[in-house]
N, C-alpha and C. Protein backbone atom coordinates (compact mmCIF):
# COMPACT_ATOMS: atom_id res chain seq x y z
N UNK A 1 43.76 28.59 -0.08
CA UNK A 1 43.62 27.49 -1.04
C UNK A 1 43.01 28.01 -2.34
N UNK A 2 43.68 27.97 -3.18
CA UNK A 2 43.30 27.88 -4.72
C UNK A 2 41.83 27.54 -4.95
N UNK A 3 41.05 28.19 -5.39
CA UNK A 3 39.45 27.74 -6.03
C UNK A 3 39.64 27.04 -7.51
N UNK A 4 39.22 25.85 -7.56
CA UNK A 4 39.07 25.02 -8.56
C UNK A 4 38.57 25.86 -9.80
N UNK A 5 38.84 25.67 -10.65
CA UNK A 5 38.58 26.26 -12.18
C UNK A 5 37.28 25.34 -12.52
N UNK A 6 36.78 26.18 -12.98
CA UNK A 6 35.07 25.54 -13.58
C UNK A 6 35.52 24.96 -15.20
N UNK A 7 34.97 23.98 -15.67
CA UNK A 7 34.92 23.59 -16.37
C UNK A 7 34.17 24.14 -17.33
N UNK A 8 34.67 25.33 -18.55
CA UNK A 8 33.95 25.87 -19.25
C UNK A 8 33.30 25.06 -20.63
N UNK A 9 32.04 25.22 -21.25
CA UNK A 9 31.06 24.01 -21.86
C UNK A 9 30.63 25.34 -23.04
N UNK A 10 30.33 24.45 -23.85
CA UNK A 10 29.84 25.23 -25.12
C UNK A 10 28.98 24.78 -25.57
N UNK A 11 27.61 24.80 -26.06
CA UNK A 11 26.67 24.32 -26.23
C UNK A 11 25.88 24.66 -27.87
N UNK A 12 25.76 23.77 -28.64
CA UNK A 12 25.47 23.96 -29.81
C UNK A 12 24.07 22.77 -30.39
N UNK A 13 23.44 23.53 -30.73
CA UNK A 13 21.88 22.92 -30.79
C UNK A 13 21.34 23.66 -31.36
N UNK A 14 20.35 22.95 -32.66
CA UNK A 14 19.39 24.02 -33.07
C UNK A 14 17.77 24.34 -32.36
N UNK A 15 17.69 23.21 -31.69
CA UNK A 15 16.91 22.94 -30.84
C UNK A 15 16.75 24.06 -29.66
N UNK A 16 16.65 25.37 -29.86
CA UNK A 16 16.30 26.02 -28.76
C UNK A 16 16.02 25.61 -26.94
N UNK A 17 14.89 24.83 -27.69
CA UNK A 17 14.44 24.43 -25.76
C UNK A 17 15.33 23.55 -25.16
N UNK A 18 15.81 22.31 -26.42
CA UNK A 18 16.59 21.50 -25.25
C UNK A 18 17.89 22.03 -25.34
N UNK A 19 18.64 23.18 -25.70
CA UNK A 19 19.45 23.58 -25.49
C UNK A 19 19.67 24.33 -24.23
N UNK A 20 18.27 25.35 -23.95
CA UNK A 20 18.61 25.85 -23.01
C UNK A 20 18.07 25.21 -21.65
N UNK A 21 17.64 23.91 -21.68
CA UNK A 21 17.22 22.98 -20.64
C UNK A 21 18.31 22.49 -19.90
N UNK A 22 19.09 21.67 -21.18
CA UNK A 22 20.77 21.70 -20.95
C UNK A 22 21.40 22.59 -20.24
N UNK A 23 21.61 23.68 -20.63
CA UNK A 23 22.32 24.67 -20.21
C UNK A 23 21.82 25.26 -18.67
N UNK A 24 20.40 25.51 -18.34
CA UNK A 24 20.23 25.11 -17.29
C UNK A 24 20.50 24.31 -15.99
N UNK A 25 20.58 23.15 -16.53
CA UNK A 25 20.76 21.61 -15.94
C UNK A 25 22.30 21.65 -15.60
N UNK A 26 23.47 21.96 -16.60
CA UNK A 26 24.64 22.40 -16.21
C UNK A 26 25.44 23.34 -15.52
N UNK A 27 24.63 24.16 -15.47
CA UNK A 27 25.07 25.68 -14.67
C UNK A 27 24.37 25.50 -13.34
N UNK A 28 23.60 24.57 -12.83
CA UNK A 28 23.46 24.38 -11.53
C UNK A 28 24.37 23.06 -11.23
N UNK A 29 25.42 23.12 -11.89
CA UNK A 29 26.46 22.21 -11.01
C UNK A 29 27.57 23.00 -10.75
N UNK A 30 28.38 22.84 -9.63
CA UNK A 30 29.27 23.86 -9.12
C UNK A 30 30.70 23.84 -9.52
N UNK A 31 30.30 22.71 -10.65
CA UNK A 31 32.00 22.59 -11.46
C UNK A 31 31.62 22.81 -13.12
N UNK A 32 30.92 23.83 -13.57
CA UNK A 32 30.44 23.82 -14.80
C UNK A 32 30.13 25.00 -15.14
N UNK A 33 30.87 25.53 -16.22
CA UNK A 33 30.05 27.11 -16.61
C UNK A 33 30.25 27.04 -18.44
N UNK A 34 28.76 27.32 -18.57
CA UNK A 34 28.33 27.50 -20.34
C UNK A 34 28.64 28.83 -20.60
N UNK A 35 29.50 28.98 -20.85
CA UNK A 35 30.18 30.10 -21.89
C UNK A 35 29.99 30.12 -23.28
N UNK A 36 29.31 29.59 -24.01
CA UNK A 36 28.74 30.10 -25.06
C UNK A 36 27.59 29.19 -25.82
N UNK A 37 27.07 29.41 -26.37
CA UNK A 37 26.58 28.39 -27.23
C UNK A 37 25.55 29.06 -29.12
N UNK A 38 25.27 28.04 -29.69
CA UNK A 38 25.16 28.50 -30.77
C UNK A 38 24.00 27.75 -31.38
N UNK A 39 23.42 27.40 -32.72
CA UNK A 39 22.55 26.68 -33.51
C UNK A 39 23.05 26.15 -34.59
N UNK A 40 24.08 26.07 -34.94
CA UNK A 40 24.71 25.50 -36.15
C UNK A 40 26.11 24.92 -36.09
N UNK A 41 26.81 24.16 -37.44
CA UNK A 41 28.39 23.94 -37.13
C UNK A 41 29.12 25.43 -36.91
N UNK A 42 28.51 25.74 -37.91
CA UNK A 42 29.57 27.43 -38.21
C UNK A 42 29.04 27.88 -36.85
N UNK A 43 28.27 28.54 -36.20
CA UNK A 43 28.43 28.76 -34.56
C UNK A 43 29.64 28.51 -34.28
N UNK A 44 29.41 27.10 -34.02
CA UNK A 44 30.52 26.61 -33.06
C UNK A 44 31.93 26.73 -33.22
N UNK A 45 32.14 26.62 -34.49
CA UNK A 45 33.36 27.02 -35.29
C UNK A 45 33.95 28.36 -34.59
N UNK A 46 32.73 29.35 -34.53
CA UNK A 46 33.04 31.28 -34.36
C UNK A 46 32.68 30.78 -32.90
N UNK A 47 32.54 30.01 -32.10
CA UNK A 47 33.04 30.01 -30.32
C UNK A 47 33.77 29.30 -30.01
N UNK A 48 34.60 28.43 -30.36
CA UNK A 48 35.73 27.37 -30.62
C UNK A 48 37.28 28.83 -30.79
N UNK A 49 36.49 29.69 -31.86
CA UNK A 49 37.61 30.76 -32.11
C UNK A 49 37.54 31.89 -30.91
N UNK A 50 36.41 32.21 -30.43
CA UNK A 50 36.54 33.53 -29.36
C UNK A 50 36.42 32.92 -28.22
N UNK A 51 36.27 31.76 -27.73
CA UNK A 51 36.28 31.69 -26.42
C UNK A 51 37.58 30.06 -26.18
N UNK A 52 37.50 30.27 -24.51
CA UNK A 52 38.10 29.32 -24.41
C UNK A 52 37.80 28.27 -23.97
N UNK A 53 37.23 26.93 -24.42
CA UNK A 53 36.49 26.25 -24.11
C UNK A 53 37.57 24.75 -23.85
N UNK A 54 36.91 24.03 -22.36
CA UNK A 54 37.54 22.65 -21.78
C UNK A 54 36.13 21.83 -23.12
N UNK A 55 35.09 21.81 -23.21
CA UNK A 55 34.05 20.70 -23.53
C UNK A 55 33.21 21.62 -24.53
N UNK A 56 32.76 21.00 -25.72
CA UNK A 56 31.93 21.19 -26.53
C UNK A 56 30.76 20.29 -26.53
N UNK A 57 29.48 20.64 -26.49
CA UNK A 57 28.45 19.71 -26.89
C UNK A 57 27.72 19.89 -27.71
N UNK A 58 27.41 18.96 -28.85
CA UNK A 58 27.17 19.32 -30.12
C UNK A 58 26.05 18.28 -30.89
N UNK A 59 25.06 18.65 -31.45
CA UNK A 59 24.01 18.22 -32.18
C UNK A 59 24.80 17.60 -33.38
N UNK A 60 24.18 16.13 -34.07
CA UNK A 60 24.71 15.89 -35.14
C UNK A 60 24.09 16.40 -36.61
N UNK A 61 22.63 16.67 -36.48
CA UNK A 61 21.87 17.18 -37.72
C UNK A 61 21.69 18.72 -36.97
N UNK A 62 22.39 19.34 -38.18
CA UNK A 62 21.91 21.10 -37.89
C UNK A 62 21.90 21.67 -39.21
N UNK A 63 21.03 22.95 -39.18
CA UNK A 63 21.57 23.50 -40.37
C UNK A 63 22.60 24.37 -41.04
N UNK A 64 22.91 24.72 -41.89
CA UNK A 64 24.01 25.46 -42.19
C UNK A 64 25.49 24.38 -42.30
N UNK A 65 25.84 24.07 -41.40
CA UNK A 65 26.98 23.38 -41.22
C UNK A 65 26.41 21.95 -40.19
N UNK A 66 26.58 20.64 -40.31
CA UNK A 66 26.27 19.55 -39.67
C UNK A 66 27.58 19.48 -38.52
N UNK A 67 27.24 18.76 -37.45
CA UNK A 67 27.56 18.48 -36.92
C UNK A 67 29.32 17.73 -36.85
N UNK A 68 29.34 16.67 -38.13
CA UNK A 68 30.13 15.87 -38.32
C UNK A 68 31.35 16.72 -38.93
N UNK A 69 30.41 17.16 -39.91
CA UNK A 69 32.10 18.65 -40.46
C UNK A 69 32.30 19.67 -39.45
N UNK A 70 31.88 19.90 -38.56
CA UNK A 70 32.09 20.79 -37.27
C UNK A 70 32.97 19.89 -36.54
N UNK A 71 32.78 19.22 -36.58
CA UNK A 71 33.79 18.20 -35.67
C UNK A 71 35.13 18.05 -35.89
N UNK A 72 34.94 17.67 -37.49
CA UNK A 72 36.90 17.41 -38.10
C UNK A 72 37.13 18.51 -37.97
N UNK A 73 36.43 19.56 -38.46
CA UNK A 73 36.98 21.33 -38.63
C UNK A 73 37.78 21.18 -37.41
N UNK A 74 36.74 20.94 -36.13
CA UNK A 74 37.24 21.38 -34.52
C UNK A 74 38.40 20.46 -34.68
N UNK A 75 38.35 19.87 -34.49
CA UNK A 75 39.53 18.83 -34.79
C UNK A 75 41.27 19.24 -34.84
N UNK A 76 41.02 19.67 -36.32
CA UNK A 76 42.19 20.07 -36.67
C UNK A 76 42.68 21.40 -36.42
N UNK A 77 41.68 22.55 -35.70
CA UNK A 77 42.14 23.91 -35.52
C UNK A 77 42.19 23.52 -33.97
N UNK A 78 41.53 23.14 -33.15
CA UNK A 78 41.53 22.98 -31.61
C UNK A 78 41.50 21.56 -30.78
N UNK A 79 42.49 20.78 -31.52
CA UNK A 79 42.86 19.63 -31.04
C UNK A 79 42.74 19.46 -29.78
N UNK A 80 42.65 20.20 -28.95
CA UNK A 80 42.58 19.86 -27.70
C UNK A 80 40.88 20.06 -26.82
N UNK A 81 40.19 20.38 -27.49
CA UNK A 81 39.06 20.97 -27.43
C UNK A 81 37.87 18.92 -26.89
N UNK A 82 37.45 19.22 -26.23
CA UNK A 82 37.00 17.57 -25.90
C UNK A 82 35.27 17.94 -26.19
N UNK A 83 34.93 17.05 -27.67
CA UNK A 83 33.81 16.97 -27.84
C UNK A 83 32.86 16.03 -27.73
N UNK A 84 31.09 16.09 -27.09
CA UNK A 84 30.71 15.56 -26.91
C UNK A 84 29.57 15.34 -28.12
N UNK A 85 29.10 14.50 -28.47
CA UNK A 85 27.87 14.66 -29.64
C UNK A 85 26.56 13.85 -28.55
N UNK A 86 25.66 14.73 -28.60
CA UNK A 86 24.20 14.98 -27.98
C UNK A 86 23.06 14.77 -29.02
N UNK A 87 22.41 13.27 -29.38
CA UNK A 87 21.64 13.02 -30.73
C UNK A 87 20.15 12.58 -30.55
N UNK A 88 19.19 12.93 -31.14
CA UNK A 88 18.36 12.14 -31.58
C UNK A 88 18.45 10.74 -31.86
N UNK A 89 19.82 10.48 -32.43
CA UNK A 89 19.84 9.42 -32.93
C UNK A 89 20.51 8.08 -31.96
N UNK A 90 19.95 6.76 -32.14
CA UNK A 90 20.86 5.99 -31.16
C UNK A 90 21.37 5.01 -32.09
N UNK A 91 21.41 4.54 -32.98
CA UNK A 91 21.83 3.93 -34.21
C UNK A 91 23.70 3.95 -34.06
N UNK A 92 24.04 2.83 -34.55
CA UNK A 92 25.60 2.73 -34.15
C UNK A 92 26.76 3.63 -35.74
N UNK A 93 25.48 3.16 -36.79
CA UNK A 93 25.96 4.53 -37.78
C UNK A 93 26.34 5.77 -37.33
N UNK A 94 25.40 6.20 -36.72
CA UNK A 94 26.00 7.90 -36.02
C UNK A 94 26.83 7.66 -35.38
N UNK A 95 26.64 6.92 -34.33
CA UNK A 95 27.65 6.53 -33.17
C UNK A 95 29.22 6.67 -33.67
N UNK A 96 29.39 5.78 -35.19
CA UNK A 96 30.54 5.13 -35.45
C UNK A 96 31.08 6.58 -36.56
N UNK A 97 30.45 7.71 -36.75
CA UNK A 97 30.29 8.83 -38.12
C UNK A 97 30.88 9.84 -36.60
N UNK A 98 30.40 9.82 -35.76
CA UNK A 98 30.96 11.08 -34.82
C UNK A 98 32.53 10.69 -34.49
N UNK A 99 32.25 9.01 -34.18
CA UNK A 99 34.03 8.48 -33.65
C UNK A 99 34.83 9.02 -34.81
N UNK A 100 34.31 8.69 -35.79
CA UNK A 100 35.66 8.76 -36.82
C UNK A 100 35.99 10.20 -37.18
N UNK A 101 34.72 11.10 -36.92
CA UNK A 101 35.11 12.86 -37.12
C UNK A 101 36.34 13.39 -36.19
N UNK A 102 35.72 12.05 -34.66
CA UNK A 102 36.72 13.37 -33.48
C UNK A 102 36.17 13.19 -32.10
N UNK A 103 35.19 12.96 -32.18
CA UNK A 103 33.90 13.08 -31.06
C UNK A 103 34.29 12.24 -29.87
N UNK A 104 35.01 12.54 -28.53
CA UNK A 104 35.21 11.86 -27.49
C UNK A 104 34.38 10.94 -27.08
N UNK A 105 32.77 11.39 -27.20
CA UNK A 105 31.80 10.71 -26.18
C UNK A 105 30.62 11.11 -27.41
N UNK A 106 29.02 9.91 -27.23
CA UNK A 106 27.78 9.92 -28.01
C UNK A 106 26.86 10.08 -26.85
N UNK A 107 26.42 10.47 -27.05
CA UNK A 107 24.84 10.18 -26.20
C UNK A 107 23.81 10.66 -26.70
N UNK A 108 22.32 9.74 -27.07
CA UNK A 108 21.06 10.59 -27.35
C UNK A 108 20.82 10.90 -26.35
N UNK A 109 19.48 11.69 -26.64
CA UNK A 109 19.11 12.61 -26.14
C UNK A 109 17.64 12.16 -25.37
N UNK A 110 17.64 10.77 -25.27
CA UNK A 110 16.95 10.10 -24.16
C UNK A 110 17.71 9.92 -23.06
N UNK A 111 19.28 10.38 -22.93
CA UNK A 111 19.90 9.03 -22.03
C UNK A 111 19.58 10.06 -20.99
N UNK A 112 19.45 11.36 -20.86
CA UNK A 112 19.16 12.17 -19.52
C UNK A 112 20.62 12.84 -18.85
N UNK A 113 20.05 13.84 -18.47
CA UNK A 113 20.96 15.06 -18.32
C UNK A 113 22.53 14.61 -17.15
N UNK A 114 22.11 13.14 -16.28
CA UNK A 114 22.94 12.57 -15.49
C UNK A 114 23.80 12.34 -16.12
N UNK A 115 23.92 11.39 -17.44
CA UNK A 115 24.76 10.51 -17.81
C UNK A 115 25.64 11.70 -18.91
N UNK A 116 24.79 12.33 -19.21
CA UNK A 116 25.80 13.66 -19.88
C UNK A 116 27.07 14.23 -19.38
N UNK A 117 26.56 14.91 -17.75
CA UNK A 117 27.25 15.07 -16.82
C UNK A 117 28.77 14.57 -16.73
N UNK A 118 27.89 12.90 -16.32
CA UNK A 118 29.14 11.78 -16.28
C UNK A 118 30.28 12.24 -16.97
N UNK A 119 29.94 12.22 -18.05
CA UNK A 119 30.33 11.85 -19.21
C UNK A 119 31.29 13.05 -19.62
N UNK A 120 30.96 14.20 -19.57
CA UNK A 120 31.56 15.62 -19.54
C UNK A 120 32.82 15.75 -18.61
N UNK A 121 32.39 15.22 -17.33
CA UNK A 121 33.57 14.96 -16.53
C UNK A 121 34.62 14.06 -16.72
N UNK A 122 34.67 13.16 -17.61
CA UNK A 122 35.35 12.12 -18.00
C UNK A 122 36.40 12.24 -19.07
N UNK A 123 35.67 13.10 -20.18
CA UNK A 123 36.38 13.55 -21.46
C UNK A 123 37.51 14.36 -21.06
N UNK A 124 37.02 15.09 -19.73
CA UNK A 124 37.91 16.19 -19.53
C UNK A 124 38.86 15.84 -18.92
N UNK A 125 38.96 14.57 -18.17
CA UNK A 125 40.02 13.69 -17.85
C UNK A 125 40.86 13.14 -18.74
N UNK A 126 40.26 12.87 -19.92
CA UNK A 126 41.52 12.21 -20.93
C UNK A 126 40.35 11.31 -21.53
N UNK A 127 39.52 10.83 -21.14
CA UNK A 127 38.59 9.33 -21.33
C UNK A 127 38.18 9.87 -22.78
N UNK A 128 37.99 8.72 -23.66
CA UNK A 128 37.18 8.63 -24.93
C UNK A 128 36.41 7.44 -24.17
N UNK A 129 34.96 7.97 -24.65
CA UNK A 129 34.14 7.19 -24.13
C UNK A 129 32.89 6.36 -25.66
N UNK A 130 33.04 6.90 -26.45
CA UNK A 130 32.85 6.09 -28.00
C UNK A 130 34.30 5.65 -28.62
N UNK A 131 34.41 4.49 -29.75
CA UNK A 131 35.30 4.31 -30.54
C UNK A 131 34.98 3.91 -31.83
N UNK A 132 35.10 4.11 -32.96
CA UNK A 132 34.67 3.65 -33.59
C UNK A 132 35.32 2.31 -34.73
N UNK A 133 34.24 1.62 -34.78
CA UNK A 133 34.86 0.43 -35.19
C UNK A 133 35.12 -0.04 -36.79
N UNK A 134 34.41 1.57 -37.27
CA UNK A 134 35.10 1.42 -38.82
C UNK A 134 36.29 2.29 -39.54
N UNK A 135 36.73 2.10 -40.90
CA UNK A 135 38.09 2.66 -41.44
C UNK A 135 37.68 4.19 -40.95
N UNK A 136 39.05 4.93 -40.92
CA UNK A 136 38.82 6.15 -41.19
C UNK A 136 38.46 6.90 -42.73
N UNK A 137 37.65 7.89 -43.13
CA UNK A 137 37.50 8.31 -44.46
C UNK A 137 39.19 8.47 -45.19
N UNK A 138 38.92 8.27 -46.32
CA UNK A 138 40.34 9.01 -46.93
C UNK A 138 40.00 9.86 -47.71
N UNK A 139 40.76 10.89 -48.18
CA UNK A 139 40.42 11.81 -48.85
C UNK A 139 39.78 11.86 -50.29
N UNK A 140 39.57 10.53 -51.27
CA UNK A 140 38.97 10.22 -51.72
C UNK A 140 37.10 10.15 -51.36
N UNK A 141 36.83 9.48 -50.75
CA UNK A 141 35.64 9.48 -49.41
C UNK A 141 35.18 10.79 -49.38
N UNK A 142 35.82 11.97 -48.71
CA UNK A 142 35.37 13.09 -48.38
C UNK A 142 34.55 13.61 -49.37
N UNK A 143 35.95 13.58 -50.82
CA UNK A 143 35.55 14.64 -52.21
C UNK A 143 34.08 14.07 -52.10
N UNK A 144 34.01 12.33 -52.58
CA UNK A 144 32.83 11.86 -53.28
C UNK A 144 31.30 12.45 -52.17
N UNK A 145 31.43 12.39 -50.90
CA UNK A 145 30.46 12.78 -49.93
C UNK A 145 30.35 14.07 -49.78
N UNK A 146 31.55 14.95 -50.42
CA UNK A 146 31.32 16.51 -50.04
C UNK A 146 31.82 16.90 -48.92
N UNK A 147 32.02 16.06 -47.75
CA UNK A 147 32.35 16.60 -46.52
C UNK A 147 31.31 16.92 -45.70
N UNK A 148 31.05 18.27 -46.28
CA UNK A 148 29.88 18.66 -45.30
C UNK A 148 28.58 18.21 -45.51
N UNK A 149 28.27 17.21 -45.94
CA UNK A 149 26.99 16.78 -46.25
C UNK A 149 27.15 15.02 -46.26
N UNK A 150 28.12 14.60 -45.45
CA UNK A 150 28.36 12.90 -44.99
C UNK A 150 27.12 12.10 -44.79
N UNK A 151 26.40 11.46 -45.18
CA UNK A 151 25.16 10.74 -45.21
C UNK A 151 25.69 9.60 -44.14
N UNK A 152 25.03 9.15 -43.59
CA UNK A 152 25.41 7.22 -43.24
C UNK A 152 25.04 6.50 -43.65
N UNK A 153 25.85 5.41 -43.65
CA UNK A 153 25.38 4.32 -44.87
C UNK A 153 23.75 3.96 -44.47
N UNK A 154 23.20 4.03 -43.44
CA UNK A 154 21.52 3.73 -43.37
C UNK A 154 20.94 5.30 -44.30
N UNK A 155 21.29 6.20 -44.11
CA UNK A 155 20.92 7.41 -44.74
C UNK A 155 21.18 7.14 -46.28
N UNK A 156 22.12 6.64 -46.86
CA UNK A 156 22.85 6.32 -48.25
C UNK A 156 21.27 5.39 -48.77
N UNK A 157 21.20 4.18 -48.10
CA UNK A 157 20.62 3.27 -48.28
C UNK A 157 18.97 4.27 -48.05
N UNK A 158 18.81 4.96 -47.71
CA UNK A 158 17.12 5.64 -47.85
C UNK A 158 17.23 5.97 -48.88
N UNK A 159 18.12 6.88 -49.10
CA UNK A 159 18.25 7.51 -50.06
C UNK A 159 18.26 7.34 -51.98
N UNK A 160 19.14 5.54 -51.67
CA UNK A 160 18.78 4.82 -53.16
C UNK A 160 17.95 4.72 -52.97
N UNK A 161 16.78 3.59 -52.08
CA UNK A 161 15.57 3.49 -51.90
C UNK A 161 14.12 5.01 -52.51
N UNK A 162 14.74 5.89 -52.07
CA UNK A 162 13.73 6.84 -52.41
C UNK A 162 14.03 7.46 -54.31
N UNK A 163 15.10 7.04 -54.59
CA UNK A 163 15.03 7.31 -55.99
C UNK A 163 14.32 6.39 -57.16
N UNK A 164 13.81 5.17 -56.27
CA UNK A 164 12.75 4.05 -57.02
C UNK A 164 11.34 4.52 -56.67
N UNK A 165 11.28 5.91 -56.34
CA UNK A 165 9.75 6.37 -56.30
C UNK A 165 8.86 5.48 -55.26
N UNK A 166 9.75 5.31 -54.24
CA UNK A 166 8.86 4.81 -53.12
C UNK A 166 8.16 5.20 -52.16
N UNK A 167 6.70 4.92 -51.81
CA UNK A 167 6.48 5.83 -50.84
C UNK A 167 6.88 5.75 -49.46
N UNK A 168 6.67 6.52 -48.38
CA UNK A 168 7.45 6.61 -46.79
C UNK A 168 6.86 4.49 -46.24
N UNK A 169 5.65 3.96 -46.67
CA UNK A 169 5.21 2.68 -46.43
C UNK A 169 6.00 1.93 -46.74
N UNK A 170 6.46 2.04 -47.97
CA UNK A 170 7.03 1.09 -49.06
C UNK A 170 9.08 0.94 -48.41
N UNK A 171 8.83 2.69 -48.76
CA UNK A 171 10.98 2.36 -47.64
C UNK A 171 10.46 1.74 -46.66
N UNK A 172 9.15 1.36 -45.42
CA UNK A 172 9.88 1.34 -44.17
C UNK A 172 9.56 -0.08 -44.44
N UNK A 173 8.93 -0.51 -45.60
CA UNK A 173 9.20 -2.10 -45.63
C UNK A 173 10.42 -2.75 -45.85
N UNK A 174 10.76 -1.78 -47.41
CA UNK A 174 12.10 -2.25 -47.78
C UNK A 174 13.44 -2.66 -46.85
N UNK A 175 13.23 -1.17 -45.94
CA UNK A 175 14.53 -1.32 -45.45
C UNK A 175 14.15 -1.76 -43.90
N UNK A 176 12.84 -2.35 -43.87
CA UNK A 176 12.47 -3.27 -42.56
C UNK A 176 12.87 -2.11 -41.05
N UNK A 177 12.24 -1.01 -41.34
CA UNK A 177 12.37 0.22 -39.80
C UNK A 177 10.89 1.04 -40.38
N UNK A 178 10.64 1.35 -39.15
CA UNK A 178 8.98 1.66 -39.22
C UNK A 178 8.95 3.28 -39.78
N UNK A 179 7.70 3.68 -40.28
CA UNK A 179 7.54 4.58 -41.05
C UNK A 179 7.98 5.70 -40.65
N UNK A 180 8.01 5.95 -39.27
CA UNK A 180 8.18 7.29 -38.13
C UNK A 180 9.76 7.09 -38.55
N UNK A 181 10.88 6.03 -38.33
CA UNK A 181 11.86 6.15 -38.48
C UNK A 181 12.44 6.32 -39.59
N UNK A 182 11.62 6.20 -40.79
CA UNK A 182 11.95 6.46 -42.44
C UNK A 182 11.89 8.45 -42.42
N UNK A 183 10.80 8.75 -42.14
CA UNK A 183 10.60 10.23 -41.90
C UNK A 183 11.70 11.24 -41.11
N UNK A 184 12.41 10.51 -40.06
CA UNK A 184 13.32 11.14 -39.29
C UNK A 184 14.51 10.93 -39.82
N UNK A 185 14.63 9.81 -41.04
CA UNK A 185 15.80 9.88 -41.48
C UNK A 185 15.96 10.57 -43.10
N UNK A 186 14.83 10.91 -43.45
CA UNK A 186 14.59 11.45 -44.81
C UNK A 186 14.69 12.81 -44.63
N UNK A 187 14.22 13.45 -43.35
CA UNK A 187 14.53 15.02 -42.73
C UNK A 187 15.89 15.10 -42.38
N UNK A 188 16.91 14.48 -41.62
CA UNK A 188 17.96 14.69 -41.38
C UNK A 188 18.91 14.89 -43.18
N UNK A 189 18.40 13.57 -44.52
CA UNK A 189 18.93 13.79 -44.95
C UNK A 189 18.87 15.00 -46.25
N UNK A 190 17.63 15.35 -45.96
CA UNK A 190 17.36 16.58 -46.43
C UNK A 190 17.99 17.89 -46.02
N UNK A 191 18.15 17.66 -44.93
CA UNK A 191 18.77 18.76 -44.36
C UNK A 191 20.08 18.74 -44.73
N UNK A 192 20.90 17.67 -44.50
CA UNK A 192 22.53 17.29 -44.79
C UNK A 192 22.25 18.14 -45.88
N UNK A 193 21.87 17.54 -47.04
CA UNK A 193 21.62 17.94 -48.32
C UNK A 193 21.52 19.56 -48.95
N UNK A 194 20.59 20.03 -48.20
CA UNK A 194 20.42 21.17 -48.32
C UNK A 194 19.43 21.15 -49.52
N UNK A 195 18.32 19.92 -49.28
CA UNK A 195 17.12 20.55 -50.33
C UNK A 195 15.48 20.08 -49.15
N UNK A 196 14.66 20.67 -49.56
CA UNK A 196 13.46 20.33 -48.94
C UNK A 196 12.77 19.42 -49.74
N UNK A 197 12.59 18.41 -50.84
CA UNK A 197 11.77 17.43 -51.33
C UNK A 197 12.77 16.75 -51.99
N UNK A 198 11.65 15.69 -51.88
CA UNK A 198 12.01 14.14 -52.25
C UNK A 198 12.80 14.16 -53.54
N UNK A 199 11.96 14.81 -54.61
CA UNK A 199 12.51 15.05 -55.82
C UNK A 199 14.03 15.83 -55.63
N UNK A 200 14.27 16.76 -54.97
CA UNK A 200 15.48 17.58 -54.92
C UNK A 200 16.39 16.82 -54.67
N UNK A 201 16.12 15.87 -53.38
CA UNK A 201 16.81 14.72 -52.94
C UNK A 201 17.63 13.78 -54.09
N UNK A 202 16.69 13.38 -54.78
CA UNK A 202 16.81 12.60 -55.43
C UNK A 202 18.03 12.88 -56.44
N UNK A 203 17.35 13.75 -57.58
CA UNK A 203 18.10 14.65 -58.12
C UNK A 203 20.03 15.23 -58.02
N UNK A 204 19.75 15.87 -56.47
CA UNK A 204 21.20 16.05 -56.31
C UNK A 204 21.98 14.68 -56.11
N UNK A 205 21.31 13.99 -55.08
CA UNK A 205 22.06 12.46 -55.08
C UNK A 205 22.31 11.68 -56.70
N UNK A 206 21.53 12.07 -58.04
CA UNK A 206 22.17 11.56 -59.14
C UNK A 206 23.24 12.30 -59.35
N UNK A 207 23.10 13.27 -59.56
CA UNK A 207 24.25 14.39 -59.63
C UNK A 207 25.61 14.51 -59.25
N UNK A 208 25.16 13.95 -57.66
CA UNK A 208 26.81 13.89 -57.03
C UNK A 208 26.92 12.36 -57.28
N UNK A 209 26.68 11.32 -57.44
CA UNK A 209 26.70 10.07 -57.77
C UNK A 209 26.65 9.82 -56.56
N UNK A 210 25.95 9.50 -55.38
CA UNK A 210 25.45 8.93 -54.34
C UNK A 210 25.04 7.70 -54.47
């Protein structure tokens, strides 16, 4: 009798520990082998190209290359490639920013290493297990966002907010989400961005007309 083929997984996180917690957690199942993994989009991009991968799992904020342009990239060079996005975030913005990249399946990174699992096994069946319920970008969209630096409209909306010189108190009134969640979304969009302060922020978002 034929031995079942393992389901090879790719793992992309900048997150060191919970990457290799993950990767752990998967390689003690007897239908699962992590064949590569990386810290950025571009990683994944250069193991998408040298290896042969059934499942990708993928962070949505990274540096170098985000998550979301790693996705269409994967997309259109390895259509067949079944990706999962693994987030911090539980917000239906991300949720609905991974559907429209490509992204089979969402899950933060509270939901626990079970429902991942699930979920891994499912994609690889055929299942889309997110959909998303807004337009797709058109190529208009892309130019104005850059592509690789896609904000979400809650990220868009910090972001005017922080060009009225507000402080982290003042956004988490404005936009009615508590101060811890103004901070986690002002780092992600710093990072998109590719600047470290408020001012830089600001700045490039006049620039590109954000």
């Amino acid at each position: 009798m034929k031995k079942a083929e393992k389901i090879r997984v790719g793992l992309v996180d900048d997150h060191v520990l919970f990457r290799e917690g993950l990767k752990d957690l998967l390689m003690n199942q007897p239908d699962f082998e992590v064949v590569a993994e990386g810290g950025d989009g571009k990683n994944a991009l250069r193991m998408a190209q040298k290896n042969t991968l059934d499942v990708l799992i993928i962070d949505l904020c990274m540096p170098q290359m985000g998550g979301v342009s790693a996705i269409r990239l994967l997309r259109e060079y390895h259509p067949n490639l079944k990706i999962i996005v693994v987030s911090m975030y539980e917000d239906e913005d991300h949720k609905a920013e991974a559907a429209r990249a490509g992204s089979a399946g969402y899950h933060s990174k509270m939901d626990g290493a079970a429902a991942i699992i699930r979920t891994i096994r499912k994609v690889v069946k055929g299942r889309k297990i997110i959909e998303s319920t807004q337009a797709e970008f058109n190529e208009a969209d892309l130019d104005a966002f850059e592509a690789i630096n896609i904000l979400t409209l809650t990220e868009q909306k910090v972001l005017e907010e922080l060009g009225q010189g507000l402080a982290n108190k003042e956004l988490a009134v404005h936009l009615a989400m508590s101060e811890r969640t103004v901070k986690n979304h002002l780092n992600t969009i710093f990072k998109k961005m590719g600047v470290k302060t408020r001012v830089e922020a600001v700045r490039k978002g006049i620039e590109k007309k954000w």
